[in-house]
N, C-alpha and C. Protein backbone atom coordinates (compact mmCIF):
# COMPACT_ATOMS: atom_id res chain seq x y z
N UNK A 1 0.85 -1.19 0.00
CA UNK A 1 0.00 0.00 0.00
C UNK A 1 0.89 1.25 0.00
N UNK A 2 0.36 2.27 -0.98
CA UNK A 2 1.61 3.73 -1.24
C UNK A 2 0.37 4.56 -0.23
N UNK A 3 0.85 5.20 0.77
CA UNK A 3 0.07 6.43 1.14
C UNK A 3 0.85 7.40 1.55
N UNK A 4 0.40 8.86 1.64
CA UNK A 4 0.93 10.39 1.68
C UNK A 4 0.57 11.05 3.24
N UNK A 5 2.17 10.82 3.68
CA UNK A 5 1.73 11.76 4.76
C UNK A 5 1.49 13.27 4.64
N UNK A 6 0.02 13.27 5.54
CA UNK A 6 -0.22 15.14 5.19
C UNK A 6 -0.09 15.30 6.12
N UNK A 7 0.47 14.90 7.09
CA UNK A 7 0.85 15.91 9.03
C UNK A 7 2.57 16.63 8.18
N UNK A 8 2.87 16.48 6.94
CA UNK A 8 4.22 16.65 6.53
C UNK A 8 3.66 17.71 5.35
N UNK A 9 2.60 18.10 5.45
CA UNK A 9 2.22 19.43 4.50
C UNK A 9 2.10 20.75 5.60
N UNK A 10 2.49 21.91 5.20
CA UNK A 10 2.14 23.65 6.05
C UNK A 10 1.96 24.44 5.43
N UNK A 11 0.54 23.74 4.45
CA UNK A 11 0.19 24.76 3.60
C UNK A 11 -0.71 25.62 3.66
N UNK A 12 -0.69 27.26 3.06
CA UNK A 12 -2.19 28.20 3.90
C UNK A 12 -3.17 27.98 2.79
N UNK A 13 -3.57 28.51 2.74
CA UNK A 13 -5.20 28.65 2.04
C UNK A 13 -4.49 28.92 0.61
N UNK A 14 -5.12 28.19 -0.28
CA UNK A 14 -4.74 28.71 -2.02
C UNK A 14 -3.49 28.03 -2.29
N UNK A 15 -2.37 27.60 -1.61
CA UNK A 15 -1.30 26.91 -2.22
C UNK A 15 -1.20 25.55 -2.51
N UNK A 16 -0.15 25.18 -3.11
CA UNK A 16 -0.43 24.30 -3.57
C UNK A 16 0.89 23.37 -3.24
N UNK A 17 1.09 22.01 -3.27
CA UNK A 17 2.06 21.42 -2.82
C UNK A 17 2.28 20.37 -4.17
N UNK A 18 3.34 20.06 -5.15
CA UNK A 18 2.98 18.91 -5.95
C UNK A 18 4.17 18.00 -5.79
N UNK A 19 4.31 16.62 -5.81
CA UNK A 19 5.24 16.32 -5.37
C UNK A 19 5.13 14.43 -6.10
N UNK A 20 5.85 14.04 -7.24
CA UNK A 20 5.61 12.98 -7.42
C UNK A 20 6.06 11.73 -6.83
N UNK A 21 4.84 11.02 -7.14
CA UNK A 21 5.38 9.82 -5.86
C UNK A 21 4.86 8.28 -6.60
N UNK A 22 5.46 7.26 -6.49
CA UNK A 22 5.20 5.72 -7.09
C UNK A 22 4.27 5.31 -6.28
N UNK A 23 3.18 4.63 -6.92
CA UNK A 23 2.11 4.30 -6.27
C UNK A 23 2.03 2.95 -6.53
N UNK A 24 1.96 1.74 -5.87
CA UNK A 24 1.65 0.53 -5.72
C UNK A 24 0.61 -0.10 -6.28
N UNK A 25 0.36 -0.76 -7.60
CA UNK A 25 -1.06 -1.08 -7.89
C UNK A 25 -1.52 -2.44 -7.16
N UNK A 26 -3.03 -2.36 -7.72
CA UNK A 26 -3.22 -3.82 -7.07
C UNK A 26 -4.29 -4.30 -8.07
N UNK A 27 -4.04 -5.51 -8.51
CA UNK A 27 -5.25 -6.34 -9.45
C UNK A 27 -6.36 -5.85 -9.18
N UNK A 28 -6.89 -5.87 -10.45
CA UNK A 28 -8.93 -5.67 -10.41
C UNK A 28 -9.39 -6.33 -11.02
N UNK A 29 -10.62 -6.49 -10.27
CA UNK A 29 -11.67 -7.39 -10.87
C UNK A 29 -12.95 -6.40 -11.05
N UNK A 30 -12.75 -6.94 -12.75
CA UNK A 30 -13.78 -6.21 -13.50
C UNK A 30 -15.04 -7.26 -14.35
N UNK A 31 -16.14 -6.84 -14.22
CA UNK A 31 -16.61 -8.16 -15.21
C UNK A 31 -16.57 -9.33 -14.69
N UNK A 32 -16.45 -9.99 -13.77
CA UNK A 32 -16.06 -10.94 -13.76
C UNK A 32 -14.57 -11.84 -13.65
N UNK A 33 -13.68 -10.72 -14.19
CA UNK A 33 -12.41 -11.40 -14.76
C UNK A 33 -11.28 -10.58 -13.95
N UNK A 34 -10.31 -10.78 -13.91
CA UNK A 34 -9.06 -10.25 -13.12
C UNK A 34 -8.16 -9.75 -14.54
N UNK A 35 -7.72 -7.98 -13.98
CA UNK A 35 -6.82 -7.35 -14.52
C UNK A 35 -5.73 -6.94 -13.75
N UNK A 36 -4.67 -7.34 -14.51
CA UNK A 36 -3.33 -6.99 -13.91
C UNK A 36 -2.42 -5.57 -14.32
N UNK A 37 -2.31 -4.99 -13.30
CA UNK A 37 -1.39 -3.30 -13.94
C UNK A 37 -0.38 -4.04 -14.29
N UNK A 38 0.28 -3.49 -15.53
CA UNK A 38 1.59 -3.54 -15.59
C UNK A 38 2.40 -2.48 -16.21
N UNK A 39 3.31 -2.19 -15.55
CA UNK A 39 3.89 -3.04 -14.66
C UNK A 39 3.50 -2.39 -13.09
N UNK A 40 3.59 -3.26 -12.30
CA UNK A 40 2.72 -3.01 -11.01
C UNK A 40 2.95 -1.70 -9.76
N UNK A 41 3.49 -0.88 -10.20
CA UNK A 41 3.66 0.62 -10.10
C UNK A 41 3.86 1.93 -11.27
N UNK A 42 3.25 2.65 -10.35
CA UNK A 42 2.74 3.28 -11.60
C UNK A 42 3.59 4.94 -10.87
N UNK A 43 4.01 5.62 -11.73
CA UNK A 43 4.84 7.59 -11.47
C UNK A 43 3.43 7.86 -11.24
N UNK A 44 3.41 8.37 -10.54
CA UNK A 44 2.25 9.67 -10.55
C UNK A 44 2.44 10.82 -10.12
N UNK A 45 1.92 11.90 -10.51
CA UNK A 45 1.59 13.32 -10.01
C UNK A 45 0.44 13.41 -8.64
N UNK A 46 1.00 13.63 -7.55
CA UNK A 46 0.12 14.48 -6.90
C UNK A 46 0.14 15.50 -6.17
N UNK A 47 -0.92 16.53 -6.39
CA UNK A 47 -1.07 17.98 -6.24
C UNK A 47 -1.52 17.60 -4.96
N UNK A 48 -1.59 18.53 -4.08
CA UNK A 48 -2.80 19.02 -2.89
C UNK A 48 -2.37 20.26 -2.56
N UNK A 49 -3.81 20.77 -2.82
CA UNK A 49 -4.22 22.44 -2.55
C UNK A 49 -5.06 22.59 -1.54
N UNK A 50 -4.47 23.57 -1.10
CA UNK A 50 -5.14 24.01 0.65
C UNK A 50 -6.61 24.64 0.52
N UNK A 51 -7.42 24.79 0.71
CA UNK A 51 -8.60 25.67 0.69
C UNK A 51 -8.79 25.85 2.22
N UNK A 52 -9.84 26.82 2.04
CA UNK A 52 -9.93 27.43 3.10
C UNK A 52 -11.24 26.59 4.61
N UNK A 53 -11.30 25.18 3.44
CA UNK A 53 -12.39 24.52 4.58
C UNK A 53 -11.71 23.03 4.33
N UNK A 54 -10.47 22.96 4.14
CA UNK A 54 -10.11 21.71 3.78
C UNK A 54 -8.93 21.58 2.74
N UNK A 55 -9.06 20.27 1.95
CA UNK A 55 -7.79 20.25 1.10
C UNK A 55 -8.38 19.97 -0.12
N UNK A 56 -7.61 19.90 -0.95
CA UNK A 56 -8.13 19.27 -2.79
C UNK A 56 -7.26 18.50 -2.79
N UNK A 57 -7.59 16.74 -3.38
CA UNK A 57 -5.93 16.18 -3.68
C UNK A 57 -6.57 16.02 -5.22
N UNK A 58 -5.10 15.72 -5.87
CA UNK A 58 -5.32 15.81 -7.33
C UNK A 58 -4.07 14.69 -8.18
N UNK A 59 -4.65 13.56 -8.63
CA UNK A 59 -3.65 12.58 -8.87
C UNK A 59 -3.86 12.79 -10.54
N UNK A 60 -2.60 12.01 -11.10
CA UNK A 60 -2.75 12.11 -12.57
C UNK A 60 -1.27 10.79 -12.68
N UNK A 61 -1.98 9.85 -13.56
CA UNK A 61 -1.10 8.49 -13.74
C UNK A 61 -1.53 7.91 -15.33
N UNK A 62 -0.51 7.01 -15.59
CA UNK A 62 -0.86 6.20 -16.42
C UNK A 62 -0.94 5.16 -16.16
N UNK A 63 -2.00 3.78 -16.49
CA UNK A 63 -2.20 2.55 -16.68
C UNK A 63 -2.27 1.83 -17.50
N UNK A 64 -1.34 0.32 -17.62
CA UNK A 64 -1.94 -0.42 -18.51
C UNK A 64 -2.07 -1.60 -17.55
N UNK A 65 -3.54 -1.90 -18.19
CA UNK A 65 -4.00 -3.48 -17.43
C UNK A 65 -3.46 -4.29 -18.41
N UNK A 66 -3.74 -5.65 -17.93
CA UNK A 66 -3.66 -7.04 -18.82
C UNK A 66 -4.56 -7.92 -18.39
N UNK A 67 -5.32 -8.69 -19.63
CA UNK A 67 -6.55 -9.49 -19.20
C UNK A 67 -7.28 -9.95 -19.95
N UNK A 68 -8.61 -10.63 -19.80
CA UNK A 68 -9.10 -11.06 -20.96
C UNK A 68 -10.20 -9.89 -21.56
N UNK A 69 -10.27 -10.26 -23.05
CA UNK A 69 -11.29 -9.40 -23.55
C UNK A 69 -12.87 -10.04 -23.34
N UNK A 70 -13.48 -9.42 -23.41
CA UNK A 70 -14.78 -9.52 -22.73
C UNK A 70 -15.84 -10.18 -23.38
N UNK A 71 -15.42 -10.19 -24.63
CA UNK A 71 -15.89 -11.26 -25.91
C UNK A 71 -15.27 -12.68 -26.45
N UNK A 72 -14.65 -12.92 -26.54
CA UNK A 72 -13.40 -14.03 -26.93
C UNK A 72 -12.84 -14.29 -25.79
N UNK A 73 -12.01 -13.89 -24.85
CA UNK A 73 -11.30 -14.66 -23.80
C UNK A 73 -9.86 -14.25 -24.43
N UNK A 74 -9.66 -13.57 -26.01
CA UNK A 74 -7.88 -13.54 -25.97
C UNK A 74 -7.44 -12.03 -24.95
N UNK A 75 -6.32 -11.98 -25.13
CA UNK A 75 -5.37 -11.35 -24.50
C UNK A 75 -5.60 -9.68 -25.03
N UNK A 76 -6.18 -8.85 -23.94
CA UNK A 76 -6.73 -7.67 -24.19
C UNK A 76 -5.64 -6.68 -23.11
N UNK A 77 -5.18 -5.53 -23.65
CA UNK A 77 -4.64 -4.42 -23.45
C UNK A 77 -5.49 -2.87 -22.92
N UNK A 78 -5.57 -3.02 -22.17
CA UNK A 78 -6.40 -1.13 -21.75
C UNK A 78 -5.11 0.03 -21.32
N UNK A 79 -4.90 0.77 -22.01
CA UNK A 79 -3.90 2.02 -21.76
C UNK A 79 -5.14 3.09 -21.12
N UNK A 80 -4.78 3.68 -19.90
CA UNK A 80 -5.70 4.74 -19.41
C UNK A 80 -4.90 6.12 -19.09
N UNK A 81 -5.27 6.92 -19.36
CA UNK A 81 -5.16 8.07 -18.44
C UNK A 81 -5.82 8.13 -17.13
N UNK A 82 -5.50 8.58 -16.04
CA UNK A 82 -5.92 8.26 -15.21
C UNK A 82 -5.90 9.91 -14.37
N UNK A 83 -7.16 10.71 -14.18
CA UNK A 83 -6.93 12.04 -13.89
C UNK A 83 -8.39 12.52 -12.64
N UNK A 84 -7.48 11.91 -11.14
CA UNK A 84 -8.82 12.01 -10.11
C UNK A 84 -8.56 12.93 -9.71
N UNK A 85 -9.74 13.44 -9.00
CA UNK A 85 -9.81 14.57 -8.09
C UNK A 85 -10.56 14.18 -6.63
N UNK A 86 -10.27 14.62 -5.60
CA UNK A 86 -10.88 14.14 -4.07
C UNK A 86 -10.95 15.64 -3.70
N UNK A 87 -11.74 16.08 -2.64
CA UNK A 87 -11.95 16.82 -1.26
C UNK A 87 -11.69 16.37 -0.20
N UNK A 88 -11.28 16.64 1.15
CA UNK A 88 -11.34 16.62 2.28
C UNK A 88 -11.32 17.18 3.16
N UNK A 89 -12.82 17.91 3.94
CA UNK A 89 -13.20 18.42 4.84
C UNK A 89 -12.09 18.67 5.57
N UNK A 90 -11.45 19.73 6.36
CA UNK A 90 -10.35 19.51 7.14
C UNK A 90 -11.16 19.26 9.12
N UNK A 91 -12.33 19.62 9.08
CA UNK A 91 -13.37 19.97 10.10
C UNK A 91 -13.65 17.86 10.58
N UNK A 92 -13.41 17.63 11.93
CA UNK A 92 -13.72 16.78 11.68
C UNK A 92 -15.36 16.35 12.46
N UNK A 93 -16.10 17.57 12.08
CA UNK A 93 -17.04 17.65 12.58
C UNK A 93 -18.27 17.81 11.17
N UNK A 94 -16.93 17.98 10.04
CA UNK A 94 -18.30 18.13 8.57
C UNK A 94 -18.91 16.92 7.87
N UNK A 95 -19.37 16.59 7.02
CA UNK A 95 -20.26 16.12 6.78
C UNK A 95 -19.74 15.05 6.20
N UNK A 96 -19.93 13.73 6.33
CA UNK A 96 -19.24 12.45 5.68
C UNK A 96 -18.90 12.68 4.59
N UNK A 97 -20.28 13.19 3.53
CA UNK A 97 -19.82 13.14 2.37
C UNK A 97 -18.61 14.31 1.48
N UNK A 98 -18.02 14.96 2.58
CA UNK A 98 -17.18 15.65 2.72
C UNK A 98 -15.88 15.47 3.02
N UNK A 99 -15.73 14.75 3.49
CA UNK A 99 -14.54 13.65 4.02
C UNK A 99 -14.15 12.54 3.28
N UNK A 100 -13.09 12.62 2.52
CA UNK A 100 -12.40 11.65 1.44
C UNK A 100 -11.94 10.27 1.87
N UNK A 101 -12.82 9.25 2.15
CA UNK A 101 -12.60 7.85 2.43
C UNK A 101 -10.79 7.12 2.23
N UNK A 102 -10.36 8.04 1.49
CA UNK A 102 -8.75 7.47 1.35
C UNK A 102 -8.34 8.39 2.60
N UNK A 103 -8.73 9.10 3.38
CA UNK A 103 -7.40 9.96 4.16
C UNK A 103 -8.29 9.17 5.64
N UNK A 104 -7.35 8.34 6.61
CA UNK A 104 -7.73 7.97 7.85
C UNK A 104 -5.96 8.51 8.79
N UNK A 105 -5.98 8.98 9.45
CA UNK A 105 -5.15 8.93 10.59
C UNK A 105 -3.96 10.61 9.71
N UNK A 106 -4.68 11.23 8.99
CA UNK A 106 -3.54 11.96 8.38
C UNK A 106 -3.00 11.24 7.04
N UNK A 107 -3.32 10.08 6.66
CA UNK A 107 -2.73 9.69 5.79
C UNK A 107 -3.58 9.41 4.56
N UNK A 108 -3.05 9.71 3.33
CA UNK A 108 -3.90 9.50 2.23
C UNK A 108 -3.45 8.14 1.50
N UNK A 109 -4.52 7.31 1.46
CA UNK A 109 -3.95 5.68 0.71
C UNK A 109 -3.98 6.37 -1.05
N UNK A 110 -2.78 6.28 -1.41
CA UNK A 110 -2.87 6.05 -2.79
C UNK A 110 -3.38 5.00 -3.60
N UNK A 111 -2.90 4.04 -2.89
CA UNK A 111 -3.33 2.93 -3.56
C UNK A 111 -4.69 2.33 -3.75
N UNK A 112 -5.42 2.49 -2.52
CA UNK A 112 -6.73 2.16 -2.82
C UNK A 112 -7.48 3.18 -3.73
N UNK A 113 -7.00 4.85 -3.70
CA UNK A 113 -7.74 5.70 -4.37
C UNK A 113 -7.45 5.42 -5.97
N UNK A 114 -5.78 5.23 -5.97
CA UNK A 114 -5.74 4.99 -7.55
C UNK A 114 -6.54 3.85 -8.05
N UNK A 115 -6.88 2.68 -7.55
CA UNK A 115 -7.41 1.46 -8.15
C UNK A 115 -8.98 1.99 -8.14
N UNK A 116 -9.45 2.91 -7.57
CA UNK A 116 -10.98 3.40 -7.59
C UNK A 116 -11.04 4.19 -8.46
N UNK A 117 -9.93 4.95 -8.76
CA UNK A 117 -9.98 5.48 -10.06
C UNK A 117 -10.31 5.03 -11.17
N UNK A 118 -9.21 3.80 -11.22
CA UNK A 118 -9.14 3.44 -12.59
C UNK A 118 -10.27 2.14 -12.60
N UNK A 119 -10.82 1.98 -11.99
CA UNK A 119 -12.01 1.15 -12.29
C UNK A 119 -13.14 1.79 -12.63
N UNK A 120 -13.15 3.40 -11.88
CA UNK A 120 -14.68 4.36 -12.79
C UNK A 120 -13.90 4.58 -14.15
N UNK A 121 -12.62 4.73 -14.37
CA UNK A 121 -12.34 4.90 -15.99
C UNK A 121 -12.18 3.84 -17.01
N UNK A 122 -12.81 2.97 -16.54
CA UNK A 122 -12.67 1.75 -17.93
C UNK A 122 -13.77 2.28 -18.70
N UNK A 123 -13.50 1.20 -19.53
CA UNK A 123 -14.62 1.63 -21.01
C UNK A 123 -15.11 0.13 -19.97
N UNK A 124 -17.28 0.13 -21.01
CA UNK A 124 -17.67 -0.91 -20.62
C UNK A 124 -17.76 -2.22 -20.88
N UNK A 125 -17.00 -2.14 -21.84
CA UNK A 125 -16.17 -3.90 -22.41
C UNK A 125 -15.01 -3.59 -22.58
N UNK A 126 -14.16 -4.47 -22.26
CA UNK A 126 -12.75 -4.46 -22.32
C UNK A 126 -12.53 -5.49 -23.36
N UNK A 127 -11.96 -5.01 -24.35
CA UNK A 127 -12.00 -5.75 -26.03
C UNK A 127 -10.83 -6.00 -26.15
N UNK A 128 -9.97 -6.81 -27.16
CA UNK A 128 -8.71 -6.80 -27.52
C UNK A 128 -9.10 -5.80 -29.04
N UNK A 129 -10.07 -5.77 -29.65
CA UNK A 129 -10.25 -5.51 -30.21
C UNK A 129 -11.44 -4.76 -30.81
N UNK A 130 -11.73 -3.60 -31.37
CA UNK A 130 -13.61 -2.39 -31.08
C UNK A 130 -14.00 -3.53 -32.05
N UNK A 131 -13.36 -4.08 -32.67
CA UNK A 131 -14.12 -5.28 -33.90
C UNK A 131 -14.43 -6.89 -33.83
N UNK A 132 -14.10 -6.92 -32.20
CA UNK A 132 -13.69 -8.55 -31.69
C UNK A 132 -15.63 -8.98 -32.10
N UNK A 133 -15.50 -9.91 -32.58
CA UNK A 133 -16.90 -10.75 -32.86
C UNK A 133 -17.38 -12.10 -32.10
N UNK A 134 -16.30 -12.01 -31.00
CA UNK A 134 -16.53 -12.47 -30.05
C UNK A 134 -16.72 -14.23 -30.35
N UNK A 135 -17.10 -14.90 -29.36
CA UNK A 135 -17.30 -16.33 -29.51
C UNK A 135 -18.80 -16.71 -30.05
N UNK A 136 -18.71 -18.00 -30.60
CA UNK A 136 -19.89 -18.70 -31.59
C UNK A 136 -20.73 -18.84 -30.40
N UNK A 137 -21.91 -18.64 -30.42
CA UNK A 137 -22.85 -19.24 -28.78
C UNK A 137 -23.33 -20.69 -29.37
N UNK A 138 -23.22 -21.57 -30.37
CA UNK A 138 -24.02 -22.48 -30.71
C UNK A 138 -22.10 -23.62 -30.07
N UNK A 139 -20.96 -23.50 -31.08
CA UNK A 139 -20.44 -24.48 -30.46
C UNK A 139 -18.78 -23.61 -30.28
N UNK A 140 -18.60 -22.62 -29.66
CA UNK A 140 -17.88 -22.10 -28.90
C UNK A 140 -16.40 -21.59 -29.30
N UNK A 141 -16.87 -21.67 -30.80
CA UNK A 141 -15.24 -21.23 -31.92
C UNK A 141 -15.16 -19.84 -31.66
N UNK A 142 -13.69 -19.42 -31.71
CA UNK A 142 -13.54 -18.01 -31.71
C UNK A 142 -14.09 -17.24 -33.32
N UNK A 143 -15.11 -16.57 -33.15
CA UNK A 143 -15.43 -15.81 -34.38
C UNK A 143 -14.41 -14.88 -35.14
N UNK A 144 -13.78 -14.49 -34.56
CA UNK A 144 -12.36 -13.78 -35.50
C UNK A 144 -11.77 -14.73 -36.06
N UNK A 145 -11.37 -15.72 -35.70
CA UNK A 145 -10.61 -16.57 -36.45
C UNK A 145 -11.57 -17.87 -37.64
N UNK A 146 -12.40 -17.87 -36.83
CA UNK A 146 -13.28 -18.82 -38.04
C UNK A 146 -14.92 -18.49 -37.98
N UNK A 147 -14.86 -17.37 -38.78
CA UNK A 147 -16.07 -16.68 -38.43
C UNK A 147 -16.85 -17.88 -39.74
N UNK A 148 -18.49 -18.17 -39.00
CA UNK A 148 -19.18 -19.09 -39.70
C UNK A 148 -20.54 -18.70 -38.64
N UNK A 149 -21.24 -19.66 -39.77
CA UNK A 149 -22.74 -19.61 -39.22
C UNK A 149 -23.28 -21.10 -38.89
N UNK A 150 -24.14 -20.93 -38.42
CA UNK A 150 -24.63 -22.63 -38.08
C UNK A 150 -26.03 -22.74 -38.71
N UNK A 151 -26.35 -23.65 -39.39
CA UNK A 151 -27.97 -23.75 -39.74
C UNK A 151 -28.94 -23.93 -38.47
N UNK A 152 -29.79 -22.87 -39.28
CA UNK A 152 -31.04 -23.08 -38.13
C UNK A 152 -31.77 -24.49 -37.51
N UNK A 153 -31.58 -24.47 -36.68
CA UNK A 153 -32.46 -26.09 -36.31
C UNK A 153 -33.59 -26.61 -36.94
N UNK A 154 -33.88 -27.81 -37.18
CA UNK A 154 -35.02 -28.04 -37.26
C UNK A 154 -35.82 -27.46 -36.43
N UNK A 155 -37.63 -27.18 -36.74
CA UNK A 155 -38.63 -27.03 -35.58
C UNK A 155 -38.68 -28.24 -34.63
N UNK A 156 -39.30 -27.64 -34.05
CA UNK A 156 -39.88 -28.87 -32.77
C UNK A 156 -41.11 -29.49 -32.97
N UNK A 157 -40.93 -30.98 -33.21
CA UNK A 157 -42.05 -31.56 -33.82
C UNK A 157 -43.10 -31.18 -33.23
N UNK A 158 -43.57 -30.70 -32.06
CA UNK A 158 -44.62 -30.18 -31.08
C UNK A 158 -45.24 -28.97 -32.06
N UNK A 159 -44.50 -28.01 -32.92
CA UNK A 159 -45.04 -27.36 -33.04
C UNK A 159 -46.17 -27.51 -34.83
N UNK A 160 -45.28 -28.75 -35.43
CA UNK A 160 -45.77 -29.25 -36.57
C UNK A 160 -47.15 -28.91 -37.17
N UNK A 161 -48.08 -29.64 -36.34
CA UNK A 161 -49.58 -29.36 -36.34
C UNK A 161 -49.91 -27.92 -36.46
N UNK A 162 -49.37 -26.86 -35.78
CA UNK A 162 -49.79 -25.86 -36.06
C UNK A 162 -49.13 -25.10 -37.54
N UNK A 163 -48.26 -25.57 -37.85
CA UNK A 163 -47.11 -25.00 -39.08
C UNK A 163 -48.19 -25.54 -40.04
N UNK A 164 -48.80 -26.64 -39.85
CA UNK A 164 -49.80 -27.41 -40.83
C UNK A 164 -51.00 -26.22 -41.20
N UNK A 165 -51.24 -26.19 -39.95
CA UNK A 165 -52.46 -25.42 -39.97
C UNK A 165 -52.41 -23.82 -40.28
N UNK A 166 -51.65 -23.28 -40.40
CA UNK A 166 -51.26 -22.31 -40.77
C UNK A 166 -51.03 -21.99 -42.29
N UNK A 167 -50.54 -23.21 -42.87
CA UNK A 167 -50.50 -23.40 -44.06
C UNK A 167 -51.93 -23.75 -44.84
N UNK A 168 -52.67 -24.43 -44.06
CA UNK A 168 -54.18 -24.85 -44.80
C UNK A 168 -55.37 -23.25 -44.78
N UNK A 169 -54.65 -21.73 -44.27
CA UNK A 169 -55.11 -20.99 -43.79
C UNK A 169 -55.04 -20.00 -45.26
């Protein structure tokens, strides 16, 4: 876990502190499926600006996951920008939703905030490809590679009698 001591900030109102620091990733599970950062730290930028009822923190990183694509199962790539912003009440008498869930004891977790980041910034399929055609649902071939069709089934003899009757109509 990367976190920022702020008992080590003396900043007044309006300034700003920026100071880059390596942040520790940690696997996500998205979809169903597990993505891996790589490589598993990431440079980042972070700002924090003083206001006059609290702080602003302000991160800015790059990511790449590794994992499956969300159609096919091959080997899918996500490059992100990654550009959060938090508040935190400095009052510890204001209002929860005022108070930035990463800062407990003075300290800000990077790590859990960056991985909350970058899980509101995915796209909502993670593709290897915007053109992947994904897998056959009848007998489970990868459609990029042997894209085909299957004939329609026969009916269901149950429904015969009425196909009859429809026809005598």
């Amino acid at each position: 876990m990367t976190s920022f001591d702020l008992r080590s900030l003396k900043l007044r109102s309006g300034e700003q502190h920026q100071v880059e620091q390596e942040i520790q990733l940690s696997p996500l599970e998205f979809g169903g499926q597990r993505y891996l950062p790589v490589p598993d730290k990431a440079a980042a930028v972070l700002r924090v600006t003083a206001a006059s009822t609290g702080h602003v923190f302000e991160l800015d990183f790059d990511v790449r996951l590794h994992g499956p694509c969300q159609r096919c199962l091959a080997d899918a790539v996500v490059d992100q920008r990654i550009r959060a912003r938090e508040y935190h009440a400095s009052s510890r008498n204001a209002d929860e939703e005022l108070r930035s869930p990463y800062v407990a004891d003075e300290l800000l977790d990077l790590s859990a905030w960056a991985r909350d980041a970058i899980a509101l910034d995915l796209p909502e399929q993670i593709l290897h490809d915007p053109d992947c055609a994904g897998l056959c649902p009848v007998c489970g071939k990868d459609l990029n590679l042997e894209p085909h069709e299957h004939e329609e089934e026969t009916s269901d003899p149950r429904w015969e009698a009425l196909a009859d009757l429809r026809e005598q109509l």
